[in-house]
C-alpha atoms as a PDB file:
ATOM      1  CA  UNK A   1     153.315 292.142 145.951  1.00  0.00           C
ATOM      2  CA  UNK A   2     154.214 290.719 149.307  1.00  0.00           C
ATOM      3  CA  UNK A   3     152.218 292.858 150.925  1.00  0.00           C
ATOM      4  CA  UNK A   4     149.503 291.856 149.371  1.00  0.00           C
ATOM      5  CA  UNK A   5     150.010 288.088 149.450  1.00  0.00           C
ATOM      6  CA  UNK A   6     150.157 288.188 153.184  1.00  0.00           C
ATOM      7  CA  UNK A   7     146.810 290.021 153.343  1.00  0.00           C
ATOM      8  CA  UNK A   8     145.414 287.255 151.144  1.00  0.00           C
ATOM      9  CA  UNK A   9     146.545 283.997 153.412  1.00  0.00           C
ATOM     10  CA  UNK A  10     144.898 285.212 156.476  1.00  0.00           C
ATOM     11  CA  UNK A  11     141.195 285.277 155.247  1.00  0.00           C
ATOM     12  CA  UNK A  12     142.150 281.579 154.212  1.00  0.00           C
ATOM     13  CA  UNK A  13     143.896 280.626 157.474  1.00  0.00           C
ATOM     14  CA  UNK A  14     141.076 281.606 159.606  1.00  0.00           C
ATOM     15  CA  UNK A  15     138.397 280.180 156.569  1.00  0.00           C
ATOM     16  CA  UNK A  16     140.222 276.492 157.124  1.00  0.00           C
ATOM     17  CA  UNK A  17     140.285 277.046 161.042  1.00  0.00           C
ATOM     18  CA  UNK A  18     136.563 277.476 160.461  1.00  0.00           C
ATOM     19  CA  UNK A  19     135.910 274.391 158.759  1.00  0.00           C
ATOM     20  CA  UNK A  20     138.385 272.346 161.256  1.00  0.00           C
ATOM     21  CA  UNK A  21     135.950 273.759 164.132  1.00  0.00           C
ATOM     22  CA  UNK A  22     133.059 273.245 162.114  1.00  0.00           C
ATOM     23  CA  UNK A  23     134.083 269.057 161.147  1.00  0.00           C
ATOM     24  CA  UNK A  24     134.544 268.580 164.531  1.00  0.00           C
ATOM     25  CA  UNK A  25     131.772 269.695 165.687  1.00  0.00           C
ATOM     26  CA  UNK A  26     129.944 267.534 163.164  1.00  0.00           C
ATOM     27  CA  UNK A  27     132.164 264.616 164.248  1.00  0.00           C
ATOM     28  CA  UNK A  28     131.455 265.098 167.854  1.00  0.00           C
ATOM     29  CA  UNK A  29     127.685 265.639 167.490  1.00  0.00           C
ATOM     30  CA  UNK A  30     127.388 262.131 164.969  1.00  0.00           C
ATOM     31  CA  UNK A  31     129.547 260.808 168.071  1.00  0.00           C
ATOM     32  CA  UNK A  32     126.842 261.884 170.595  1.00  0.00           C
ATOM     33  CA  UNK A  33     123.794 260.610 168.302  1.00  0.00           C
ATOM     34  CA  UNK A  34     125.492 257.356 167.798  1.00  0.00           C
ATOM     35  CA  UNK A  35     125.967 257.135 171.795  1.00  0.00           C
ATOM     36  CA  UNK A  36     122.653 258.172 172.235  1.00  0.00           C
ATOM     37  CA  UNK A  37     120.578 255.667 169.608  1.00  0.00           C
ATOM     38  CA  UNK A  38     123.034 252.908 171.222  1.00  0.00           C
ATOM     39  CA  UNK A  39     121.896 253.606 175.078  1.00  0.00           C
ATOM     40  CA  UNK A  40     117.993 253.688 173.988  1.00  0.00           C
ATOM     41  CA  UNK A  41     118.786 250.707 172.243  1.00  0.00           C
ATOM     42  CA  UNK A  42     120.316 248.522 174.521  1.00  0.00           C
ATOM     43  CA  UNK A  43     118.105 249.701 177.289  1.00  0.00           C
ATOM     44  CA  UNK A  44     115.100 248.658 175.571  1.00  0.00           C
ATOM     45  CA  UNK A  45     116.664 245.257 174.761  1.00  0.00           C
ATOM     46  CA  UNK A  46     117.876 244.590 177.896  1.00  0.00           C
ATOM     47  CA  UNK A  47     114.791 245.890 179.891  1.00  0.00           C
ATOM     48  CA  UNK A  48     112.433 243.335 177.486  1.00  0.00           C
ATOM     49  CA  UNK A  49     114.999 240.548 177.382  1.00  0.00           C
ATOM     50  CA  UNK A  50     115.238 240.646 181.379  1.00  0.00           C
ATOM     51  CA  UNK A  51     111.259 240.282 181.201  1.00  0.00           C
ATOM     52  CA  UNK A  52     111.209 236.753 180.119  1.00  0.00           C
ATOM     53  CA  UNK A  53     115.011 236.185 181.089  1.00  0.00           C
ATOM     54  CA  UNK A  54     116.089 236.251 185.123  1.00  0.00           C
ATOM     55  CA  UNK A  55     119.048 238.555 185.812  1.00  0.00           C
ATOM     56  CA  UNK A  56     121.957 236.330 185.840  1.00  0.00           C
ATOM     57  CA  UNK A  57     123.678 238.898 188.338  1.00  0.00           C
ATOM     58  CA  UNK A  58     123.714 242.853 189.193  1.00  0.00           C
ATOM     59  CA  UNK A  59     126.882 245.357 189.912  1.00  0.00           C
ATOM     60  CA  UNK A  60     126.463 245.493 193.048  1.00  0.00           C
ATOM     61  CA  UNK A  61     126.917 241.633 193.725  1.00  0.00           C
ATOM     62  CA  UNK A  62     130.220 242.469 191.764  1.00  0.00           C
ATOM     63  CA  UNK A  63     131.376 244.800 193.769  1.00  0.00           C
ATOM     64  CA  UNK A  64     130.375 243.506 197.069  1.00  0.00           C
ATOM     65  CA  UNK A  65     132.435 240.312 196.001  1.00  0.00           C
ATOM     66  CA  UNK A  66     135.685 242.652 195.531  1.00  0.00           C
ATOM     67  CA  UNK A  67     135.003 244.425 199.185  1.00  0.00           C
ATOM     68  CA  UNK A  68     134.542 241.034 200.872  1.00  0.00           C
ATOM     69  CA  UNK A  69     137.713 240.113 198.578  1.00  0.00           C
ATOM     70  CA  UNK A  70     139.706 243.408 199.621  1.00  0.00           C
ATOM     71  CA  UNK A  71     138.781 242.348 203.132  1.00  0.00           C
ATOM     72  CA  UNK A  72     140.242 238.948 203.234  1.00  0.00           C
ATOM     73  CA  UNK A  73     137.031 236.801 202.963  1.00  0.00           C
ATOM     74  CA  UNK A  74     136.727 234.633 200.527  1.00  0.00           C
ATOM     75  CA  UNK A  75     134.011 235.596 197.230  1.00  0.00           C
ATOM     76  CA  UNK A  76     130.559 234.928 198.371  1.00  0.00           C
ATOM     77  CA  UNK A  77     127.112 235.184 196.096  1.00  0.00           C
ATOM     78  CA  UNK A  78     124.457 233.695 197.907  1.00  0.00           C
ATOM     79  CA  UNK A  79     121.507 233.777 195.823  1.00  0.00           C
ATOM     80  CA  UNK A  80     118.693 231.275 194.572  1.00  0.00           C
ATOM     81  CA  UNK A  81     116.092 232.342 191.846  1.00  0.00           C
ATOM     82  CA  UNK A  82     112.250 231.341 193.095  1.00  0.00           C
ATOM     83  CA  UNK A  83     109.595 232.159 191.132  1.00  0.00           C
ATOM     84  CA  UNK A  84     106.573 234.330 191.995  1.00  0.00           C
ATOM     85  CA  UNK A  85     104.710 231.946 193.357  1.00  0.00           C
ATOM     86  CA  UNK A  86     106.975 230.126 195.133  1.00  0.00           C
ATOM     87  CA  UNK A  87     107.344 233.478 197.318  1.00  0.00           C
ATOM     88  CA  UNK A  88     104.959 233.242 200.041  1.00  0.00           C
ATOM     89  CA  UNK A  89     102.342 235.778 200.505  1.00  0.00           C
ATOM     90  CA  UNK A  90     103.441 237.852 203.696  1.00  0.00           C
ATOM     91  CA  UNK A  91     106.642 238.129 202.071  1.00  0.00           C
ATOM     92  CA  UNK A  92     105.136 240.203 198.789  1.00  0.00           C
ATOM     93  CA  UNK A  93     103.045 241.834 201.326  1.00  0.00           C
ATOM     94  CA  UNK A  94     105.627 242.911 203.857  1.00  0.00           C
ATOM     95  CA  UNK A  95     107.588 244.331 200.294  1.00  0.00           C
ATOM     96  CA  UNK A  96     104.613 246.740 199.814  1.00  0.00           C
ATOM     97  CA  UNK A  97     104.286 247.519 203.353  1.00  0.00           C
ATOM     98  CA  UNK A  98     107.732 248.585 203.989  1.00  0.00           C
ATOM     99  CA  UNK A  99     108.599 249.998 200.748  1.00  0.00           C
ATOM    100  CA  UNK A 100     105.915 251.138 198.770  1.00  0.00           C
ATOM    101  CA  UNK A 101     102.427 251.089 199.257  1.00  0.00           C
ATOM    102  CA  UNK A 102     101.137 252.539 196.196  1.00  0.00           C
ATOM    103  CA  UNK A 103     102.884 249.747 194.137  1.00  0.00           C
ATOM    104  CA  UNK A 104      99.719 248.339 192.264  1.00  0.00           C
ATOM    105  CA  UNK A 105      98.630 252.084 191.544  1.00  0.00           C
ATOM    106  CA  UNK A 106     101.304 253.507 190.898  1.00  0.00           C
ATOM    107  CA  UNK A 107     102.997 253.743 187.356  1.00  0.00           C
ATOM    108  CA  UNK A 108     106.715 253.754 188.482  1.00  0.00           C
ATOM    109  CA  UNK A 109     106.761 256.579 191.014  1.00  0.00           C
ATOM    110  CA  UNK A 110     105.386 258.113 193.763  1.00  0.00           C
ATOM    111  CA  UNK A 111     105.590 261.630 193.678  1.00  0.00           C
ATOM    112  CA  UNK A 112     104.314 262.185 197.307  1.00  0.00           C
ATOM    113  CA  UNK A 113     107.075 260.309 198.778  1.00  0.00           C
ATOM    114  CA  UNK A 114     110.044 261.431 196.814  1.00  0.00           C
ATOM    115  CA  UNK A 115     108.507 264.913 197.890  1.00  0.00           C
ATOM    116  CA  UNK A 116     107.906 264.178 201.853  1.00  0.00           C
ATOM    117  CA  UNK A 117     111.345 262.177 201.309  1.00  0.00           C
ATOM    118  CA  UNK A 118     113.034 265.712 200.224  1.00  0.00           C
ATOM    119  CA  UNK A 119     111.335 267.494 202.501  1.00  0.00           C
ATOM    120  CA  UNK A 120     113.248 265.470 205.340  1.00  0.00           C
ATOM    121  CA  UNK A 121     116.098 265.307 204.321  1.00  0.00           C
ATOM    122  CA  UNK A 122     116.328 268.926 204.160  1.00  0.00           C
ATOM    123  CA  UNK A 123     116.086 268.976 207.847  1.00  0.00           C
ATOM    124  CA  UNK A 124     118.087 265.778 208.281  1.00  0.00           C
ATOM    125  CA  UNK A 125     121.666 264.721 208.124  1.00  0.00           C
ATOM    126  CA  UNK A 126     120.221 261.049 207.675  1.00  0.00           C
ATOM    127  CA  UNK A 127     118.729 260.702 204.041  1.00  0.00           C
ATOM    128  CA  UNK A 128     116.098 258.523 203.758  1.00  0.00           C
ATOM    129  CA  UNK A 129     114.722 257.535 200.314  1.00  0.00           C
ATOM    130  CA  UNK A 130     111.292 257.810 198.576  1.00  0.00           C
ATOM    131  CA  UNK A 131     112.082 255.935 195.437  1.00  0.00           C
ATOM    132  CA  UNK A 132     109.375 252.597 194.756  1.00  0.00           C
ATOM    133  CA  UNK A 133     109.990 249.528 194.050  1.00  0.00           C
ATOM    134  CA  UNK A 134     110.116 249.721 190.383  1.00  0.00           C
ATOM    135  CA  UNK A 135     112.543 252.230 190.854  1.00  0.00           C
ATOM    136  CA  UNK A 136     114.747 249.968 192.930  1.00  0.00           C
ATOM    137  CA  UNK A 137     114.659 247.163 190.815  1.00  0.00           C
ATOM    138  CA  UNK A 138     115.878 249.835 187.758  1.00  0.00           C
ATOM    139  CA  UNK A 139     118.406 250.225 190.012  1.00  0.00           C
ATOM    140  CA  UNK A 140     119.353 247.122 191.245  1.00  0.00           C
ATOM    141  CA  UNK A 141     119.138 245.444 187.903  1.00  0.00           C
ATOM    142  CA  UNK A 142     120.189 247.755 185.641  1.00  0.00           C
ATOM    143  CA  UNK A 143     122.669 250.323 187.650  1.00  0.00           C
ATOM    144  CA  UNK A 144     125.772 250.686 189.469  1.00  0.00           C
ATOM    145  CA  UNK A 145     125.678 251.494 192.983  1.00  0.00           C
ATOM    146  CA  UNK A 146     126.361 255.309 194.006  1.00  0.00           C
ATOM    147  CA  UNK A 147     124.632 258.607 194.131  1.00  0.00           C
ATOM    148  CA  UNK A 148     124.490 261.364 191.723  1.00  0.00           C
ATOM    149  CA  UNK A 149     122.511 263.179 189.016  1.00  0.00           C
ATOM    150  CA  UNK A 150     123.364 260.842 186.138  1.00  0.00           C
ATOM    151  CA  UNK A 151     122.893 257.531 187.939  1.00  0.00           C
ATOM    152  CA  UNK A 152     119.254 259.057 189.108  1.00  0.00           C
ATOM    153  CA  UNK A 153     118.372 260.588 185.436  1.00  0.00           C
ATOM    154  CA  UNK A 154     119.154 257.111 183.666  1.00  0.00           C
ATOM    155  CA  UNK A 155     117.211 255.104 186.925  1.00  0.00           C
ATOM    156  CA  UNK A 156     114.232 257.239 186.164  1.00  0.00           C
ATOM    157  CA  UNK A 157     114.246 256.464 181.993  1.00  0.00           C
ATOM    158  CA  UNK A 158     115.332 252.254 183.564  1.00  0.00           C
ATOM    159  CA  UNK A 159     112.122 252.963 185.569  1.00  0.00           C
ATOM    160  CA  UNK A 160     109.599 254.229 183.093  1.00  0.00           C
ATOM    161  CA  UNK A 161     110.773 251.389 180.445  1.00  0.00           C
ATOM    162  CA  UNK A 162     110.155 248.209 183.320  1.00  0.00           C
ATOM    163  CA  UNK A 163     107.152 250.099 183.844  1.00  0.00           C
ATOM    164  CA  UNK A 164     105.813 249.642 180.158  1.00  0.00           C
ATOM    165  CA  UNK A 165     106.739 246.357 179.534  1.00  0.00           C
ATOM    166  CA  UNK A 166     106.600 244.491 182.725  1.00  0.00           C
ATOM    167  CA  UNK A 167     104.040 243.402 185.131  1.00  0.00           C
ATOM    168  CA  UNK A 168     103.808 244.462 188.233  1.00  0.00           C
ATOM    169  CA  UNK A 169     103.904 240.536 188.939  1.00  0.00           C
ATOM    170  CA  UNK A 170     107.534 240.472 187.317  1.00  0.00           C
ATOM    171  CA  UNK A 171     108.582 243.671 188.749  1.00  0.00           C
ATOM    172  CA  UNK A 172     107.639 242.096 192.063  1.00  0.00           C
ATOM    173  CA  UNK A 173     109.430 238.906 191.506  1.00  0.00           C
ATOM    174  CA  UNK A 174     112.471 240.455 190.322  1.00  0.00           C
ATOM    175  CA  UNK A 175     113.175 242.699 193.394  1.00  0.00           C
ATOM    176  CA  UNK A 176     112.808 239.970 195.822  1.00  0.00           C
ATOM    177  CA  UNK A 177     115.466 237.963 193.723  1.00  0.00           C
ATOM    178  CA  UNK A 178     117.951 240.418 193.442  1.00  0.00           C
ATOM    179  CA  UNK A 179     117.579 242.557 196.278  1.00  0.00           C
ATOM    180  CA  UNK A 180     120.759 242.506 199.121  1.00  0.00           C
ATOM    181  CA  UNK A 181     119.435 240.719 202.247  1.00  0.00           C
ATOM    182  CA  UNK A 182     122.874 240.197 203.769  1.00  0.00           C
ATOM    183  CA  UNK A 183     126.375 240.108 203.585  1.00  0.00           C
ATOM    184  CA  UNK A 184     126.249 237.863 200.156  1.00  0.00           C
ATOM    185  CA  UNK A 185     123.105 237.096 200.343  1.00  0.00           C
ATOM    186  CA  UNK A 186     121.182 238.313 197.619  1.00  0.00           C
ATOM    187  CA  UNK A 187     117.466 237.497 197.480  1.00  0.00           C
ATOM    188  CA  UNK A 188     114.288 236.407 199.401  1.00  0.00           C
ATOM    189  CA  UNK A 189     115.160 232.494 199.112  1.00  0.00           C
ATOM    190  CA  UNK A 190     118.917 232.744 200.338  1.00  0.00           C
ATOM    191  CA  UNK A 191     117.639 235.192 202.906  1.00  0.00           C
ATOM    192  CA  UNK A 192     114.946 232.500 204.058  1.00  0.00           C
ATOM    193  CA  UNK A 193     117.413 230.139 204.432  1.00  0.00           C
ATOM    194  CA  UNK A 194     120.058 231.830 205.853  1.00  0.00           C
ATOM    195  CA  UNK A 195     117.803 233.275 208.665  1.00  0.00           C
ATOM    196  CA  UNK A 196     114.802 231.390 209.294  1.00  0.00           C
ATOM    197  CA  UNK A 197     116.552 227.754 207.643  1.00  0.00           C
ATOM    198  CA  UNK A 198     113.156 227.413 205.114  1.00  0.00           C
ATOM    199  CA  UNK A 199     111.742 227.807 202.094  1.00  0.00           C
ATOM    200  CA  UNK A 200     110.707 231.089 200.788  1.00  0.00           C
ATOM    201  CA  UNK A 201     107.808 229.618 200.240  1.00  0.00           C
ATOM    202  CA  UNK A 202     106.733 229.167 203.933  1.00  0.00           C
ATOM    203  CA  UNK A 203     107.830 232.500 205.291  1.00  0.00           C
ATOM    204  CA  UNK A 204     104.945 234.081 207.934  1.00  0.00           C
ATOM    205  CA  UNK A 205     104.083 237.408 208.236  1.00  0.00           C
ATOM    206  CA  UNK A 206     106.362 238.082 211.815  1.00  0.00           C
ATOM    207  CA  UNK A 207     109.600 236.230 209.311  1.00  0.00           C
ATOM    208  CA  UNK A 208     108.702 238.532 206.221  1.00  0.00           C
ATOM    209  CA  UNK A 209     108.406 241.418 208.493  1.00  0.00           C
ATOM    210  CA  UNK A 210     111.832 241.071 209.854  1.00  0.00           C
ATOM    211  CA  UNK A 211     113.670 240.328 206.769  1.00  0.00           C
ATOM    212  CA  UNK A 212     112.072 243.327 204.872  1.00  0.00           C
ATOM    213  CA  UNK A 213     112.709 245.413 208.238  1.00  0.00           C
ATOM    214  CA  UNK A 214     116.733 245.024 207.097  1.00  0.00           C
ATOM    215  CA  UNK A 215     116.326 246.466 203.449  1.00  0.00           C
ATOM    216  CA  UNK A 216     117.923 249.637 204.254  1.00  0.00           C
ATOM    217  CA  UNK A 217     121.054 248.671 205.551  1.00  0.00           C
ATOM    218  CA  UNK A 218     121.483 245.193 204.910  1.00  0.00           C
ATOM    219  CA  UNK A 219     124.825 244.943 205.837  1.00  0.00           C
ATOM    220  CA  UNK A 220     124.044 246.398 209.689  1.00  0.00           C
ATOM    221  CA  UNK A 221     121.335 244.769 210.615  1.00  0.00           C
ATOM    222  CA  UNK A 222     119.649 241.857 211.510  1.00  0.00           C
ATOM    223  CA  UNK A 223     116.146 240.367 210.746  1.00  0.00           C
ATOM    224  CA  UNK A 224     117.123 237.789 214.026  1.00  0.00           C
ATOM    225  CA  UNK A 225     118.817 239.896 216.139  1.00  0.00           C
ATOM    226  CA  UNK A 226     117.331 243.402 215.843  1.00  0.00           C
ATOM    227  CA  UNK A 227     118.118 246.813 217.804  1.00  0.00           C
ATOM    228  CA  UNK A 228     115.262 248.360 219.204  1.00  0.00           C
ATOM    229  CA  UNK A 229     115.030 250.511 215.940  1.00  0.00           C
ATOM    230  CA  UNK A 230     115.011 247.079 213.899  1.00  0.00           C
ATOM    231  CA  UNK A 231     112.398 245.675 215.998  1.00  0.00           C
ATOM    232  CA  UNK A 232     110.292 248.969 215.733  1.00  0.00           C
ATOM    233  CA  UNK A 233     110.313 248.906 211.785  1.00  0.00           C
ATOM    234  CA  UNK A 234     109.261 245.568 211.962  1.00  0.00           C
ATOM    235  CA  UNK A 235     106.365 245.856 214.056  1.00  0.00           C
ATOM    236  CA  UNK A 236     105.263 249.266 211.724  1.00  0.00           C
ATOM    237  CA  UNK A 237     105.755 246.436 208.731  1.00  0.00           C
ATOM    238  CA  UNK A 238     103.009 244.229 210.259  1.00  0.00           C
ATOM    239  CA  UNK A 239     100.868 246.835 210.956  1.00  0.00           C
ATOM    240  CA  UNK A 240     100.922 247.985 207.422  1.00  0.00           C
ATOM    241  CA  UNK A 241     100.606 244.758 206.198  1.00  0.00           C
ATOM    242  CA  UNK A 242      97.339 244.408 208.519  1.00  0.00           C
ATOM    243  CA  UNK A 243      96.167 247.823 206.945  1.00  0.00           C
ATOM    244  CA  UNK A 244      96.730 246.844 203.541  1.00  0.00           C
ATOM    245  CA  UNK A 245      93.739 245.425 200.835  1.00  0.00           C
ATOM    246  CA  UNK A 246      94.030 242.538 198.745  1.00  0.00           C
ATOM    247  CA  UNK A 247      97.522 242.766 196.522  1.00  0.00           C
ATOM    248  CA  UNK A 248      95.970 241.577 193.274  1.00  0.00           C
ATOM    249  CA  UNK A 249      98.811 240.926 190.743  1.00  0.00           C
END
């Protein structure tokens, strides 16, 4: 009788192991869903709330504040929301011409320059970038700062979602708001002013040039004082901006 009671409890013990495995992975996969729903969610709030709403502030401005902190200065956000069109003209322009060109055609990204953009860096131990501007402002406004898989996969869903419910106007007048232009400095009106001591407003094309000729490495260089490679960017910015049509927002 034993015997026989023994063979009976195993079926069961590996029948209730089954259902264990079984709950959990119902638990875990109800877990995932519910994670899931709440990311498209609050990415579609967030992505139309920031359309009518400016971006109070960005993580990168966070953590810039705790590396100037961590190096004994004191917490600095320089930044002053202007609106579209009190952004003078060469400065929009000199955005296109130094960072994408394709921005009023294009519908978030530009395939040809993320694939010349891998195609040199393949070759290159300095990356360079071929994301647009409506990628960058995903990514500004929406992301933390870094480089991986992850962070690029959710930029790319940040960038098709501006790219249905913004205009190109807003997506234009949120990256020169939140964009680094400095150390603290954060925008195209604190930039203006910390530079050239005006307005946004009454930037030229030579001042819009040079503080769009910084973008990649804020932090390094300077619109005022520029290295040779500085001063070379800036002159290819004016010459783009020379080649380019009408920018009809």
């Amino acid at each position: 009788m034993s015997k026989n009671s023994n063979s009976n409890r195993k079926p069961a013990s590996r029948k209730s192991g089954g259902i264990f495995r079984g709950g959990l992975f119902k638990l875990l996969f109800r877990i995932i869903k519910l994670v899931f729903i709440f990311f498209v969610g609050s990415s579609i709030f967030f992505v139309i709330l920031y359309r009518f709403v400016n971006p109070p502030i960005t993580f990168l401005m966070i953590q810039r504040g705790f590396e100037r902190k961590s190096a004994g200065k004191e917490w600095k956000i320089d930044k002053q929301w202007v609106d579209f069109d009190q952004i003078a003209d060469p400065m929009k322009r000199a955005a296109v011409a130094a960072e994408d060109q394709t921005f009023l055609e294009n519908h978030g990204f530009d395939f040809k320059a993320m694939e010349a953009a891998y195609k040199k860096n393949e070759h290159s131990k300095k990356l360079i970038g071929g994301s647009t501007i409506t990628q960058q402002t995903a990514k500004n406004v929406f992301l933390w700062p870094g480089r991986s898989m992850l962070r690029k996969g959710i930029e790319s869903w940040f960038t098709l979602l501006i790219d249905v419910f913004w205009s190109k106007k807003r997506v234009m007048e949120v990256y020169l708001n939140e964009i680094e232009m400095g150390d603290g400095i954060y925008g195209v009106e604190a930039a203006s002013q910390a530079y050239f001591h005006k307005s946004a407003s009454q930037l030229d094309t030579y001042q819009a040039a040079a503080i769009a000729s910084i973008w990649p490495n804020p932090l390094k260089w300077s619109p005022t004082n520029p290295t040779d490679y500085v001063a070379h960017r800036q002159y290819l910015i004016r010459r783009n901006i020379r080649r380019l049509g009408p920018l009809d927002f």
